[in-house]
Protein backbone atom coordinates (compact mmCIF):
# COMPACT_ATOMS: atom_id res chain seq x y z
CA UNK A 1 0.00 0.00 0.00
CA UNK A 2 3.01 2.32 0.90
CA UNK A 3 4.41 1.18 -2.53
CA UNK A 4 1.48 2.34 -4.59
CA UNK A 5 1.42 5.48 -2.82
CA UNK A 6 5.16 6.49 -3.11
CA UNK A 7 4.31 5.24 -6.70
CA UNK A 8 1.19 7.26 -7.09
CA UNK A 9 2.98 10.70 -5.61
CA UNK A 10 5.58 10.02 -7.71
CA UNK A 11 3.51 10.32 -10.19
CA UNK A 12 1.75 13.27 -9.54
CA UNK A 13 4.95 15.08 -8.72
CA UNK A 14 6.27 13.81 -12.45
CA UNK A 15 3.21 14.84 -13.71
CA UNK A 16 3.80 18.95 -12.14
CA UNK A 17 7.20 19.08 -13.26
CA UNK A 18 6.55 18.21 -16.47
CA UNK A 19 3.34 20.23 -16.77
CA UNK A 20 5.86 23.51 -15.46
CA UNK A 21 7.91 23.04 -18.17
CA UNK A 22 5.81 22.76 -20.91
CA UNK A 23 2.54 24.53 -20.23
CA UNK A 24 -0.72 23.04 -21.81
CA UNK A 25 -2.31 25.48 -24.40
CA UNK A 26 -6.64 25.82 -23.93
CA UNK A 27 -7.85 25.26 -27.49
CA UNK A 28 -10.89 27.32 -25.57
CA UNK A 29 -9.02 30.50 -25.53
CA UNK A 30 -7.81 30.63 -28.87
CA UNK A 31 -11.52 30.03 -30.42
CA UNK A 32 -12.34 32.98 -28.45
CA UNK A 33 -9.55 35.28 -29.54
CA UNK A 34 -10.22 34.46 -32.96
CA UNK A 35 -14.25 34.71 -32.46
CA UNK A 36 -13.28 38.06 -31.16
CA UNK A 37 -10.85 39.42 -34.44
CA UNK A 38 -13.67 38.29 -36.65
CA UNK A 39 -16.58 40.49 -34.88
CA UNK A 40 -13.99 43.11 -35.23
CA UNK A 41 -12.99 42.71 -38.73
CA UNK A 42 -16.71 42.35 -39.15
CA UNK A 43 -17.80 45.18 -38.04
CA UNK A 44 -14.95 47.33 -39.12
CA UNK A 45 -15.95 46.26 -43.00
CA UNK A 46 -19.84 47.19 -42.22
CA UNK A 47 -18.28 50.27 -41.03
CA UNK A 48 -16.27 51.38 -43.65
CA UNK A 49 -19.40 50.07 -46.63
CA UNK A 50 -21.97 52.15 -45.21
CA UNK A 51 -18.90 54.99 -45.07
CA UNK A 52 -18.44 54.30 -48.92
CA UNK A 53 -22.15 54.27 -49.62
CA UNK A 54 -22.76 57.42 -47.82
CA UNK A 55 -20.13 58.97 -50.27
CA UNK A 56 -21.96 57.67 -53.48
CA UNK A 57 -24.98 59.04 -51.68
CA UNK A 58 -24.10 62.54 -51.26
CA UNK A 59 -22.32 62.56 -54.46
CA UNK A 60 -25.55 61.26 -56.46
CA UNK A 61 -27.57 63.57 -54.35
CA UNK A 62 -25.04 67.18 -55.42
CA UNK A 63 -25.31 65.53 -59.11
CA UNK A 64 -29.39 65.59 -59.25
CA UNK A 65 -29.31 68.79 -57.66
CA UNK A 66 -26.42 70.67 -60.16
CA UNK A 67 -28.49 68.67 -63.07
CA UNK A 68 -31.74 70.35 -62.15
CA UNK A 69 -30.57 74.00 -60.80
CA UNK A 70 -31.82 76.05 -63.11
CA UNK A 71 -29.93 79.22 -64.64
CA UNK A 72 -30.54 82.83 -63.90
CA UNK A 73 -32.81 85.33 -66.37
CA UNK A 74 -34.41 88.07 -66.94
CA UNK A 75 -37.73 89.07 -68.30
CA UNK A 76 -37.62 89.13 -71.94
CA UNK A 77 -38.98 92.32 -73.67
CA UNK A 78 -42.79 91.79 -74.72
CA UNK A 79 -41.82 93.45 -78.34
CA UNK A 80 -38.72 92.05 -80.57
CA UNK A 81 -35.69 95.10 -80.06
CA UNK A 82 -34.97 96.37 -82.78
CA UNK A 83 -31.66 95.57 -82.41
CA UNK A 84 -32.12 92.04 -83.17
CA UNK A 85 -34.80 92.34 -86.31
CA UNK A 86 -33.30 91.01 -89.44
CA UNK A 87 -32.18 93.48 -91.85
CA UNK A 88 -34.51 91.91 -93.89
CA UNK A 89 -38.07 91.85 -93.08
CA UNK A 90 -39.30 88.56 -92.22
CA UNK A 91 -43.13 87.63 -92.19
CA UNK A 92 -41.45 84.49 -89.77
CA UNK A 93 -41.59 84.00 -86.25
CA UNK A 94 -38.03 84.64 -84.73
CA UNK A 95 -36.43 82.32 -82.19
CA UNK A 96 -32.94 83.40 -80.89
CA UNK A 97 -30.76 81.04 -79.13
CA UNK A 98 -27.88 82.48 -76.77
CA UNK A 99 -25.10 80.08 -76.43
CA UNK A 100 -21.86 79.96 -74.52
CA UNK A 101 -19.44 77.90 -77.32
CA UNK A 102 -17.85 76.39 -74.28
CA UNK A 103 -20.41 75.00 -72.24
CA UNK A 104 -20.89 71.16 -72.63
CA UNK A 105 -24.41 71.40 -70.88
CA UNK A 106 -25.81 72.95 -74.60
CA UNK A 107 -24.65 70.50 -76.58
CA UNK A 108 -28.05 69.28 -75.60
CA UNK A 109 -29.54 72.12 -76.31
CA UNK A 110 -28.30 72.40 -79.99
CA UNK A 111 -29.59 68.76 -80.49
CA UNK A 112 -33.38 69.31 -79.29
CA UNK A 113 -33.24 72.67 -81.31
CA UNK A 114 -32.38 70.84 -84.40
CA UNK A 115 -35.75 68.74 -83.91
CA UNK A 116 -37.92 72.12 -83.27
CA UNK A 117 -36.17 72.99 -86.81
CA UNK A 118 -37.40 69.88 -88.10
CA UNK A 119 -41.00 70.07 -86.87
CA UNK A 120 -41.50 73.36 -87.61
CA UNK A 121 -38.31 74.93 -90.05
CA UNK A 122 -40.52 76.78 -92.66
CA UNK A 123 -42.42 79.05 -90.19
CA UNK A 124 -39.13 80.51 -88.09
CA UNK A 125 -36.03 82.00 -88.34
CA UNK A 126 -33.55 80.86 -86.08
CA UNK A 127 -30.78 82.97 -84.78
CA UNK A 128 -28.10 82.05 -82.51
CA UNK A 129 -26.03 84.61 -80.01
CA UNK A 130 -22.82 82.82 -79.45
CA UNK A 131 -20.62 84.61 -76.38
CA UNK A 132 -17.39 85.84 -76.99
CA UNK A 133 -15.14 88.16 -74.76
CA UNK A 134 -14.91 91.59 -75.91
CA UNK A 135 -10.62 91.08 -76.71
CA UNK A 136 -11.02 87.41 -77.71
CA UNK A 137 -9.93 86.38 -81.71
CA UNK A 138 -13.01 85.58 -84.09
CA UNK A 139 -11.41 82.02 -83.23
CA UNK A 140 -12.45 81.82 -79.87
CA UNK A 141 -16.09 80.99 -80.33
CA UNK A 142 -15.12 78.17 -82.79
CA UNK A 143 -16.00 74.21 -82.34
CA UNK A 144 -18.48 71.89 -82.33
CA UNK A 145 -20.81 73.59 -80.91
CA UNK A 146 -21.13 76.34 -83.71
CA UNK A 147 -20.18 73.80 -85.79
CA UNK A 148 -23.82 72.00 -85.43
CA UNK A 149 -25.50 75.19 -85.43
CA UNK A 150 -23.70 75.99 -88.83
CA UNK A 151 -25.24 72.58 -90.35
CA UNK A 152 -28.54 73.69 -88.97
CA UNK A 153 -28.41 76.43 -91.07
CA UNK A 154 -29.12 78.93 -88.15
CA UNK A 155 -27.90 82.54 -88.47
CA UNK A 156 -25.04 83.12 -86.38
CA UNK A 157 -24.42 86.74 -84.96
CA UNK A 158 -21.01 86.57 -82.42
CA UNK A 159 -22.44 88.47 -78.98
CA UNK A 160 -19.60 90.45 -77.53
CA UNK A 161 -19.64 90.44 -73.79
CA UNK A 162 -23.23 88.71 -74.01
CA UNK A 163 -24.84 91.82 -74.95
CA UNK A 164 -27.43 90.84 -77.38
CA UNK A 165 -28.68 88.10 -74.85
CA UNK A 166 -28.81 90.26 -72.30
CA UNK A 167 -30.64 92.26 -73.58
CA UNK A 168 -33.44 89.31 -74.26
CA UNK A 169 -33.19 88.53 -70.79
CA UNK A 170 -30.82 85.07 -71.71
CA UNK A 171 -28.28 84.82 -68.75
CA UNK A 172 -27.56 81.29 -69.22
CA UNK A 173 -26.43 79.62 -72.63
CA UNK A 174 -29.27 77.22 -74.09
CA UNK A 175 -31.88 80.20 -73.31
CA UNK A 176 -34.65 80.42 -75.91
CA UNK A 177 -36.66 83.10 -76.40
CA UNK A 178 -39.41 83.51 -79.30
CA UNK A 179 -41.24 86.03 -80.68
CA UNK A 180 -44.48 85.68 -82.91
CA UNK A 181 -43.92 87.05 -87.12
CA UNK A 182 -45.94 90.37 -85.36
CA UNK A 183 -43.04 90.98 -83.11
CA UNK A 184 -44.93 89.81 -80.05
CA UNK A 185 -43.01 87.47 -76.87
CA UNK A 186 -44.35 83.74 -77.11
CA UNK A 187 -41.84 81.50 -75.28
CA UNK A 188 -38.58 82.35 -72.85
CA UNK A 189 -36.68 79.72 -71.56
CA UNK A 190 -34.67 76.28 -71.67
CA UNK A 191 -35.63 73.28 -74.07
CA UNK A 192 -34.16 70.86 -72.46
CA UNK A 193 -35.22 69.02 -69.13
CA UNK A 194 -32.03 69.67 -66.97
CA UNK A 195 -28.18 70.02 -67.68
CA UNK A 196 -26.92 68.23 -71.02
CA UNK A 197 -30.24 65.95 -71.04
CA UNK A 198 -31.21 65.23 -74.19
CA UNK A 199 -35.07 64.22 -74.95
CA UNK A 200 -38.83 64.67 -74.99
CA UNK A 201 -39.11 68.02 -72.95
CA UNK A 202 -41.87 70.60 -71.67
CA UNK A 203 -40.18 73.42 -73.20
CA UNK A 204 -39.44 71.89 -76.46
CA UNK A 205 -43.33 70.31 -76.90
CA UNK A 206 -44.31 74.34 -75.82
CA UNK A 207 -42.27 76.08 -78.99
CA UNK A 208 -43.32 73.42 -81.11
CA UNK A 209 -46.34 73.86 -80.60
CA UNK A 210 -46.60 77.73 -80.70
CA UNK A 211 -44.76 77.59 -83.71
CA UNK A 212 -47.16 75.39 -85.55
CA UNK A 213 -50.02 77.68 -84.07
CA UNK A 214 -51.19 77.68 -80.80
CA UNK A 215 -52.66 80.67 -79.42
CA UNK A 216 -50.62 80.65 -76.11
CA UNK A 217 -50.01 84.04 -75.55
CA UNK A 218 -46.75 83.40 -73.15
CA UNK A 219 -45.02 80.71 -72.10
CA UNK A 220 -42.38 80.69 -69.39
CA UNK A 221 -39.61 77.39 -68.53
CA UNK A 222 -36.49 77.45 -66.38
CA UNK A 223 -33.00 77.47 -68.29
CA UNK A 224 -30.36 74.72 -67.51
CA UNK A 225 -27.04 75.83 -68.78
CA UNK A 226 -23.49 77.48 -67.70
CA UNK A 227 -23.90 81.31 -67.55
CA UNK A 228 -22.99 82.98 -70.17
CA UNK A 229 -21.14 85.80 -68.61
CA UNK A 230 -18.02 84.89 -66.00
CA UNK A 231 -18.84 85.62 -62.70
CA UNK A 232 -17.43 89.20 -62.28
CA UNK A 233 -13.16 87.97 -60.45
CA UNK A 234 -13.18 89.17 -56.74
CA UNK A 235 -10.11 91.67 -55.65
């Protein structure tokens, strides 16, 4: 009996020793560290999604609003200036177009106009105001943009300083404004639906349809475009 207990502490003093020099590792506490590091990489990847998609969300949201903030006018005078008549007399209704030659957003703007020539290009004249700077080269207005208008077969008269449109109330390139063959204000405003959209349009059904006879006296639309003077440089 002595025997098997000298035996049995010997054992359990073996077993101590050899348990102090090389420690047992819990499987239990590695599960949880590692349980742990995945919550946390969870959570920091939920984290940093929602971050992302809060950036596409303000982003999309400035976009929609830029797209649809309309341009500044000004009232349009109720009688064609004389100014702008054609030196020769017209018995046609006259639609003028001011256009800045470097804003993308009218690209759009020449396109739809090009389908109100189609419906409707025996019963107006169509003249375009293109901007240019007062000490800019003849060159300056040049490109695509005049370049489509040229196909059209508009009139082209170069606008120094954005006079001529001013003085039709345009303050953003793409404005329309139309005036009946008695000289009388029909339409001002934007035939397009926002900033460079091209397509079926309010505006565009409303000179379409003046110009093939409706007896709307006045029609008014908001103007998406760049403006065609330069914000005045601050000193």
């Amino acid at each position: 009996m002595s025997l098997n207990l000298k035996a049995a502490g010997l054992t359990l003093t073996a077993g101590l020793n050899i348990s102090s020099r090389w420690p047992i590792k819990w499987k239990g506490a590695d599960c949880s560290a590692l349980s742990m590091r995945s919550i946390l990489f969870k959570r920091a990847w939920l984290l940093t999604l929602f971050f992302w998609l809060g950036l596409i969300g303000v982003g999309y949201a400035w976009l929609l609003r830029y797209s649809f903030a309309p341009g500044k006018t000004n009232t349009a005078p109720r009688r064609l200036p004389p100014d702008l008549a054609l030196a020769k007399p017209s018995t046609r209704a006259q639609l003028f177009v001011a256009l800045h030659p470097r804003c993308p957003c009218s690209r759009a703007t020449v396109r739809e106009l090009a389908k109100i020539q189609n419906c409707a290009a025996a019963v107006a004249d169509i003249t375009v105001l293109i901007y240019k700077p007062a000490d800019a080269p003849d060159s300056w207005v040049e490109g695509a943009l005049l370049d489509d208008c040229r196909r059209m077969k508009c009139q082209v008269r170069p606008d120094p300083e954005g006079r001529l449109a001013t003085s039709l109330g345009s303050l953003t390139s793409g404005g329309v404004v139309l005036y009946d063959r008695n000289g009388s204000l029909r339409y001002q405003g934007g035939i397009t639906a926002s900033r460079g959209h091209e397509g079926d349009n309010t505006g565009e059904r409303a000179v379409i349809k003046i110009l093939r006879g409706s007896r709307e006296t006045y029609r008014t639309m908001p103007v998406f475009g760049c403006p065609i003077q330069p914000a005045p440089t601050k000193r």
